[in-house]
Protein backbone atom coordinates (compact mmCIF):
# COMPACT_ATOMS: atom_id res chain seq x y z
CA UNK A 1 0.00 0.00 0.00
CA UNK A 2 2.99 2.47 0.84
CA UNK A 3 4.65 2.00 -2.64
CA UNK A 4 1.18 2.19 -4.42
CA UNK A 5 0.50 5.47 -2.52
CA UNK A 6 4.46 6.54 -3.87
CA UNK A 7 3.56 5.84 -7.14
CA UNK A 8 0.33 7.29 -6.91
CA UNK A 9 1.77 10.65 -5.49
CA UNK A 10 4.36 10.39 -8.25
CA UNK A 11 2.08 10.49 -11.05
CA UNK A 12 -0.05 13.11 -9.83
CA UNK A 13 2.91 15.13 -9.71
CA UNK A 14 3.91 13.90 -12.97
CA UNK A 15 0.49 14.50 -14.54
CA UNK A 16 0.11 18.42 -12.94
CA UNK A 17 4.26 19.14 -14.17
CA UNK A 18 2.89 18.01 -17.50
CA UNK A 19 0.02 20.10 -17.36
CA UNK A 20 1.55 23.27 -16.37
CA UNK A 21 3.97 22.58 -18.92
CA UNK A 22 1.08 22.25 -21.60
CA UNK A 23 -0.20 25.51 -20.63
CA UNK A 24 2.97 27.76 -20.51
CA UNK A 25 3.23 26.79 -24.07
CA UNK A 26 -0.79 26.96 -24.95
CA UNK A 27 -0.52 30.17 -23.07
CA UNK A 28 2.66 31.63 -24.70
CA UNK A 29 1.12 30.82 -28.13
CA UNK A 30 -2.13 32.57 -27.43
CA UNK A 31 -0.09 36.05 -26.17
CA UNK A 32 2.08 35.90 -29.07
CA UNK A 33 -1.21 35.36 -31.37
CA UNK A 34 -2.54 38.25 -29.50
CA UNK A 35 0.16 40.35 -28.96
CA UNK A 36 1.01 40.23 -32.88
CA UNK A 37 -1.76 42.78 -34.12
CA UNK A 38 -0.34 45.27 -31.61
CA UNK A 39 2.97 44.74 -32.96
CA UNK A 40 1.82 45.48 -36.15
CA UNK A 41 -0.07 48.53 -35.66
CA UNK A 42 3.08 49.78 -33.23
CA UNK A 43 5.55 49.15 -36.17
CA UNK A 44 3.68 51.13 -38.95
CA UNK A 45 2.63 53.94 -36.14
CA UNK A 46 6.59 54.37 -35.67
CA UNK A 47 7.30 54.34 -39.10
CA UNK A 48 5.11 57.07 -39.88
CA UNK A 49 7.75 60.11 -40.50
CA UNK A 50 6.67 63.88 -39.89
CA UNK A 51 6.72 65.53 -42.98
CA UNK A 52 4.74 67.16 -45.48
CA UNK A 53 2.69 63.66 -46.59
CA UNK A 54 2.68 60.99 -44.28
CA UNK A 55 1.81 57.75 -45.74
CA UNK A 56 -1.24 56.22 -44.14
CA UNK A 57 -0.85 53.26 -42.28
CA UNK A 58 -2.86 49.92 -43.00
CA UNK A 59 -6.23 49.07 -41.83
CA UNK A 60 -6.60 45.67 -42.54
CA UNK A 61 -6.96 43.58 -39.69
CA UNK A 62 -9.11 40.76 -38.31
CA UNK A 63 -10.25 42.50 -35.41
CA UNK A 64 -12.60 45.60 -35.67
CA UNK A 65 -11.07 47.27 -32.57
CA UNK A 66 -7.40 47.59 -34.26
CA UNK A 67 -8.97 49.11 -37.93
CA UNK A 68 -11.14 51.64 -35.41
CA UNK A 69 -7.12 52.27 -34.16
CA UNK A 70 -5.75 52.25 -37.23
CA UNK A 71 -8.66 54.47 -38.97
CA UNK A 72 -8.57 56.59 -35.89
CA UNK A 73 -4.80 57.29 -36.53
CA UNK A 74 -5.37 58.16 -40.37
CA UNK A 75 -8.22 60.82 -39.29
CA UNK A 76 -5.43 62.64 -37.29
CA UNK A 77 -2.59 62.40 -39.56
CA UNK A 78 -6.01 63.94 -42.51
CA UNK A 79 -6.48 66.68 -40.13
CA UNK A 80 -2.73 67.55 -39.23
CA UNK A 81 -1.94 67.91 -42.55
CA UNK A 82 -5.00 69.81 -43.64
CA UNK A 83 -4.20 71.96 -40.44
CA UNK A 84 -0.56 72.52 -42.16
CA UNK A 85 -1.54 73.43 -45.80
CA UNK A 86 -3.79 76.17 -43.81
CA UNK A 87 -0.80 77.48 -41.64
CA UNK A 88 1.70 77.60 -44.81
CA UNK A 89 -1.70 79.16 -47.02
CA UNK A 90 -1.84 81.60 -43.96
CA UNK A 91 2.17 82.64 -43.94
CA UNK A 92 1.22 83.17 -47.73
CA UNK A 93 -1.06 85.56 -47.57
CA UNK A 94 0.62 87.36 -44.59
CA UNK A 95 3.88 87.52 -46.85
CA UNK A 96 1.77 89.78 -48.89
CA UNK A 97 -0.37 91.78 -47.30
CA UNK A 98 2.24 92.53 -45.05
CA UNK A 99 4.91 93.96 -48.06
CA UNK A 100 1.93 96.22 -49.52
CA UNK A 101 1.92 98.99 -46.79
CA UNK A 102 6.00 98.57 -46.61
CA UNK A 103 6.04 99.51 -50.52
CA UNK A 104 3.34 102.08 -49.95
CA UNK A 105 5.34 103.82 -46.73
CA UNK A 106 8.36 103.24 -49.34
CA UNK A 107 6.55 105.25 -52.10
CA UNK A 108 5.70 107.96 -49.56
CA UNK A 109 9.10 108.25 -48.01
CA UNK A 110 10.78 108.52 -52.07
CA UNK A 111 8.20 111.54 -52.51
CA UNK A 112 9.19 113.10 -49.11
CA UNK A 113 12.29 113.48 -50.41
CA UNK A 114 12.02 114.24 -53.99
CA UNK A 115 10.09 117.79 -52.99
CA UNK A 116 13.68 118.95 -51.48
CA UNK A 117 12.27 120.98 -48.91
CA UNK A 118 12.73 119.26 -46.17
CA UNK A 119 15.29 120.69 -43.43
CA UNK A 120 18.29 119.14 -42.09
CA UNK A 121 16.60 117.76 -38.91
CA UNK A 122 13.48 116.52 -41.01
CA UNK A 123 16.19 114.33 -43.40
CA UNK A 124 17.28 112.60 -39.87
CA UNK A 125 14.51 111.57 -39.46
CA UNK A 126 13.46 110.80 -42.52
CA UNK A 127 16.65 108.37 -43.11
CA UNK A 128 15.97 106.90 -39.91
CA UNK A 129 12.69 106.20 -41.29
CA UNK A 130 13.79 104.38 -44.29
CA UNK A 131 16.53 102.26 -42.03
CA UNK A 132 13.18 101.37 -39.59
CA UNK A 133 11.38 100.56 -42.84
CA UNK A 134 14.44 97.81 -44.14
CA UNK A 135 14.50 96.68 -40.81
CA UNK A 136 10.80 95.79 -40.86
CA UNK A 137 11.55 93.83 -44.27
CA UNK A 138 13.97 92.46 -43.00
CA UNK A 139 12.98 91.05 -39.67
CA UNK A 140 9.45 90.06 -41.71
CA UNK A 141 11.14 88.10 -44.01
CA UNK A 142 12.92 86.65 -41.41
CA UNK A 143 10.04 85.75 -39.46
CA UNK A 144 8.51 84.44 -42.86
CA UNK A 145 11.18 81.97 -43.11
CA UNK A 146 11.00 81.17 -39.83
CA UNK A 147 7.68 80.18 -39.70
CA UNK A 148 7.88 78.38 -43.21
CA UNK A 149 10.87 75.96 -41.60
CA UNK A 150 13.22 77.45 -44.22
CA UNK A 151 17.00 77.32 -44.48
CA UNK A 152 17.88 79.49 -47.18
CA UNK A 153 21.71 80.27 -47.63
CA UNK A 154 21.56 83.91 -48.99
CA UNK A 155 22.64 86.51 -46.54
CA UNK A 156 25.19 84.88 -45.30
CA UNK A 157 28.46 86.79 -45.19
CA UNK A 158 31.94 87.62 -42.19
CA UNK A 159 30.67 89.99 -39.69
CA UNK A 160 31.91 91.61 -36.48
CA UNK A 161 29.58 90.81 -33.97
CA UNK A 162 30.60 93.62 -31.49
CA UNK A 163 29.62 96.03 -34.20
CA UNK A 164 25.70 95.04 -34.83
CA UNK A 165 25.51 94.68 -31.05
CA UNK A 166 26.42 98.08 -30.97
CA UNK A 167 24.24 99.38 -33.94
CA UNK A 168 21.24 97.20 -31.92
CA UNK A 169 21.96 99.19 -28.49
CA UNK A 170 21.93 102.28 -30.70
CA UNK A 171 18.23 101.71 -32.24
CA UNK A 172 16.76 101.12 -29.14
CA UNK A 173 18.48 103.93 -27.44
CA UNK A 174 16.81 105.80 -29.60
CA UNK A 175 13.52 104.52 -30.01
CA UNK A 176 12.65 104.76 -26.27
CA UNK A 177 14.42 107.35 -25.01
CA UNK A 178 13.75 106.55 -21.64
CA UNK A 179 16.06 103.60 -21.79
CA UNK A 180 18.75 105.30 -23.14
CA UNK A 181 21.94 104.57 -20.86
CA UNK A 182 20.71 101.79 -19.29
CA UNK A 183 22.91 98.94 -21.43
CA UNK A 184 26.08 98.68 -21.01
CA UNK A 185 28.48 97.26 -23.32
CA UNK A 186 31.93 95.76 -22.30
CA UNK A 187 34.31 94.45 -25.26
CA UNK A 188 36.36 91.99 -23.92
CA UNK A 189 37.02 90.56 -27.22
CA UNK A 190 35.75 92.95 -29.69
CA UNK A 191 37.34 91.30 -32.80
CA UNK A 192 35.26 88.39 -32.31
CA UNK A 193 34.16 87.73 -36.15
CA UNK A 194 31.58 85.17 -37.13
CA UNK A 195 30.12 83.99 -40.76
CA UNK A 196 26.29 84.43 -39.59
CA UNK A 197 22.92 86.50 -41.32
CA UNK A 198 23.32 89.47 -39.72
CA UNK A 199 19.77 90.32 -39.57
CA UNK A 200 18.87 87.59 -37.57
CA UNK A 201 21.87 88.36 -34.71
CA UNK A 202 20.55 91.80 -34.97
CA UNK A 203 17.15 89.68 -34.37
CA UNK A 204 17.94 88.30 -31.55
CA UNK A 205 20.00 90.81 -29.70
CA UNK A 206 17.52 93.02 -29.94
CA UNK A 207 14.68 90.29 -28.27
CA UNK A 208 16.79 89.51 -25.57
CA UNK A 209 17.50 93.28 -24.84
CA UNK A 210 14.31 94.26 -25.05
CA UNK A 211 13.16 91.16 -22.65
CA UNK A 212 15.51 92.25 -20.13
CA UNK A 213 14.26 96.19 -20.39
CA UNK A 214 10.96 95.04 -20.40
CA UNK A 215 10.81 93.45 -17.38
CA UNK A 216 13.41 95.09 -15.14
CA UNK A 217 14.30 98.49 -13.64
CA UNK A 218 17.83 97.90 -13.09
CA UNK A 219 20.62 98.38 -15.66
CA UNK A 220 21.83 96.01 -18.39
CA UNK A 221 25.27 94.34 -19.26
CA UNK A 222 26.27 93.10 -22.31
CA UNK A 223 29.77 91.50 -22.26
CA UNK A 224 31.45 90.66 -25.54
CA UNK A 225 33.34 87.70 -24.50
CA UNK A 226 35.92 85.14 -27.29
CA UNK A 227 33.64 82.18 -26.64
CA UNK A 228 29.90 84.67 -27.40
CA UNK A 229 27.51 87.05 -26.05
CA UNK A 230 26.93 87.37 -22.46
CA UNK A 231 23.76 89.38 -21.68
CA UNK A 232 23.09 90.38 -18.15
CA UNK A 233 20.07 92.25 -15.95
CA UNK A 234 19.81 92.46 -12.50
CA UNK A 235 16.04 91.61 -12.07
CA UNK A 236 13.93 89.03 -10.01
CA UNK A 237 14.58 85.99 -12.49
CA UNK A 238 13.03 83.74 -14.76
CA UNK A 239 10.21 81.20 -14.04
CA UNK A 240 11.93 77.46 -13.79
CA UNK A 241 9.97 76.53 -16.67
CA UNK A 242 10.86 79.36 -19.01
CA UNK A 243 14.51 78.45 -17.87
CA UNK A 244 14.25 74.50 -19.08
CA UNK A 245 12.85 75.46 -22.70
CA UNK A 246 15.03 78.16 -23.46
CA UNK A 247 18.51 76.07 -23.39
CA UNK A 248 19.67 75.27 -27.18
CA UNK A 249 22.66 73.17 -27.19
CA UNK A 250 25.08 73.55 -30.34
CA UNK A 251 25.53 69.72 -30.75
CA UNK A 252 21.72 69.46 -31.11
CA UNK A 253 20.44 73.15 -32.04
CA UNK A 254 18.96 73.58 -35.80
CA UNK A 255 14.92 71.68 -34.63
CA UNK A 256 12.74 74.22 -34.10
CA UNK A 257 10.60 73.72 -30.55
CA UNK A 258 7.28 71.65 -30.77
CA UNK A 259 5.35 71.15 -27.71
CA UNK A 260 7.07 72.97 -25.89
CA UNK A 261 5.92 76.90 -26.73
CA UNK A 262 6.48 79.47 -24.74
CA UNK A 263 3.63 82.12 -23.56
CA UNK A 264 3.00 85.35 -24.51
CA UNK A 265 4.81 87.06 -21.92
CA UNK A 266 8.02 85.45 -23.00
CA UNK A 267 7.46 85.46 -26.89
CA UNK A 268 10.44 87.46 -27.09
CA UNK A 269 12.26 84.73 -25.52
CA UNK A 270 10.88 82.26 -28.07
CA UNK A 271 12.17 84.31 -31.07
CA UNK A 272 15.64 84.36 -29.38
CA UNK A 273 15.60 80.11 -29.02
CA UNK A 274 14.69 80.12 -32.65
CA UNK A 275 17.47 82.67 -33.98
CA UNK A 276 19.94 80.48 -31.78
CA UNK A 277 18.49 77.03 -32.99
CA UNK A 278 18.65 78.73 -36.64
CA UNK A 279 22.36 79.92 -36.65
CA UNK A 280 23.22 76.56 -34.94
CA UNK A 281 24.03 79.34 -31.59
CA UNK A 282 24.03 77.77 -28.26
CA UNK A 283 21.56 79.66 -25.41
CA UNK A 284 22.24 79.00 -21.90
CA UNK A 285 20.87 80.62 -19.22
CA UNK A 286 23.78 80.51 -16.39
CA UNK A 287 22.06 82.66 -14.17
CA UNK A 288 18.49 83.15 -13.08
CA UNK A 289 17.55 84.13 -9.49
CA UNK A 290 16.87 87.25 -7.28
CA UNK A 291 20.19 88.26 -8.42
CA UNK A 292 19.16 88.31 -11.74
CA UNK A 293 19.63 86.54 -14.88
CA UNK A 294 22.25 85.97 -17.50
CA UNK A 295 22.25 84.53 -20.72
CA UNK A 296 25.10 83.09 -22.78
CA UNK A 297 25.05 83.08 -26.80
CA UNK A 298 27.76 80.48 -27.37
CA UNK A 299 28.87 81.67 -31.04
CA UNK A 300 29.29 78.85 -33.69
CA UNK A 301 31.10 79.01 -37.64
CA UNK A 302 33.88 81.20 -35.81
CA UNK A 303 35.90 82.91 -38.66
């Protein structure tokens, strides 16, 4: 009886090794059976690129609830790029409406001075007029490309940096008078050449100065330094947040930002992570407390 109970015991055992062994293997077929539709849909939703057209992915499959996925999927990518052909029709038609009243202001400024009557004070301001006007071109334009995603090569030529940083301090000195003499502008390194568009580092000094006017009392430092540009204020500080999605990194600048856009209060902030991303510039804020904040323009395509 005590070896029939033995062998008895043994074959239980036996019989319930055998059984879990039948249903690993029943059950590891069934999750691979199951688990190969999801597989499928993740391998065509990763291969869909960003771009212009984005193929659709496939919608044939045995169950309904991965075509409703799959259809699902193919409704966004409709309405994303439906939603893109509207921005780029929209940049379009801002392109020109905005250069009509530039030629028309243009126009009026050419008559202004062909009457020859105007004194020497009125011809000031009158070229100063015409240089604001190029600048608006200009920075619209730039903005224009911008927005369009554009890398166009013309414009780029050898300048000396210390010089349009000057010229910048200049305009705004004398566009709001009441912020004349508050930057200050220290040439450690004035020499400091760079092969860059000059309009956009005339872009994004003038942002980032007019940030740090904006929203301090205290005076300004710029610092012309051999590695870049170090801009200085002496206010309260940036928000944490602000300070994590302004930092463009040289090795991996040249993407323009996507989720991650900035508010209205900062927009000139934005503009300056584009220019930097653009020129392939570093931005790094080193410095952003009660003591103020300071940002550093590491300068790329040194000449």
């Amino acid at each position: 009886m005590e070896n029939r109970e033995f062998l008895v015991q043994l074959i239980l055992i036996s019989v319930a090794a055998g059984m879990l062994l039948i249903g690993y293997f029943i059950a590891r077929g069934s999750a691979r059976y199951l688990v190969r539709p999801f597989r499928k849909l993740t391998r065509e939703v990763l291969g869909a690129v960003p771009g212009t057209s984005v193929p659709r992915i496939n919608t044939s499959y045995r169950d309904q609830e991965f075509c409703d996925i799959a259809e699902a999927f193919n409704r966004f990518l409709s309405e994303l790029e439906h939603h893109i052909e509207r921005e780029k029709s929209f940049v379009k038609l801002a392109s020109h409406e905005m250069r009509t009243p530039l030629a028309v202001m243009n126009g009026a400024l050419n008559v202004l001075e062909q009457r020859q009557n105007l004194s020497e004070a009125d011809q000031k301001t009158l070229a100063r007029l015409r240089r604001a006007m190029q600048t608006m071109r200009d920075d619209m334009d730039v903005l224009l490309e911008l927005a369009r995603s554009e890398a166009s090569s013309e414009g780029s030529r050898m300048v000396k940096v210390s010089e349009i940083v000057r010229a910048t301090i200049d305009d705004l000195e004398h566009g709001h008078p009441d912020q004349a003499g508050r930057i200050t502008l220290f040439e450690d390194n004035p020499d400091v050449r760079v092969r860059t568009y000059p309009v956009l580092v005339r872009m994004l000094m003038r942002n980032l100065l007019q940030n740090a006017l904006r929203h301090t009392r205290s005076p300004v430092e710029v610092h012309m330094l051999s590695n870049g540009i170090l801009v200085k204020d002496f206010g309260s500080g940036l928000p944490d947040a602000v300070v994590k999605k302004l930092r463009v990194s040289r090795a991996t600048g040249g993407g323009l930002p996507r989720a991650d856009q900035l508010n209205n209060t900062t927009f000139g902030l934005l503009i300056v992570r584009l220019v930097c991303e653009r020129l392939g510039w570093g931005l790094q804020v080193t410095q952003s407390d009660d003591r103020g904040t300071e940002f550093m323009i590491e300068i790329g395509n040194r000449g």
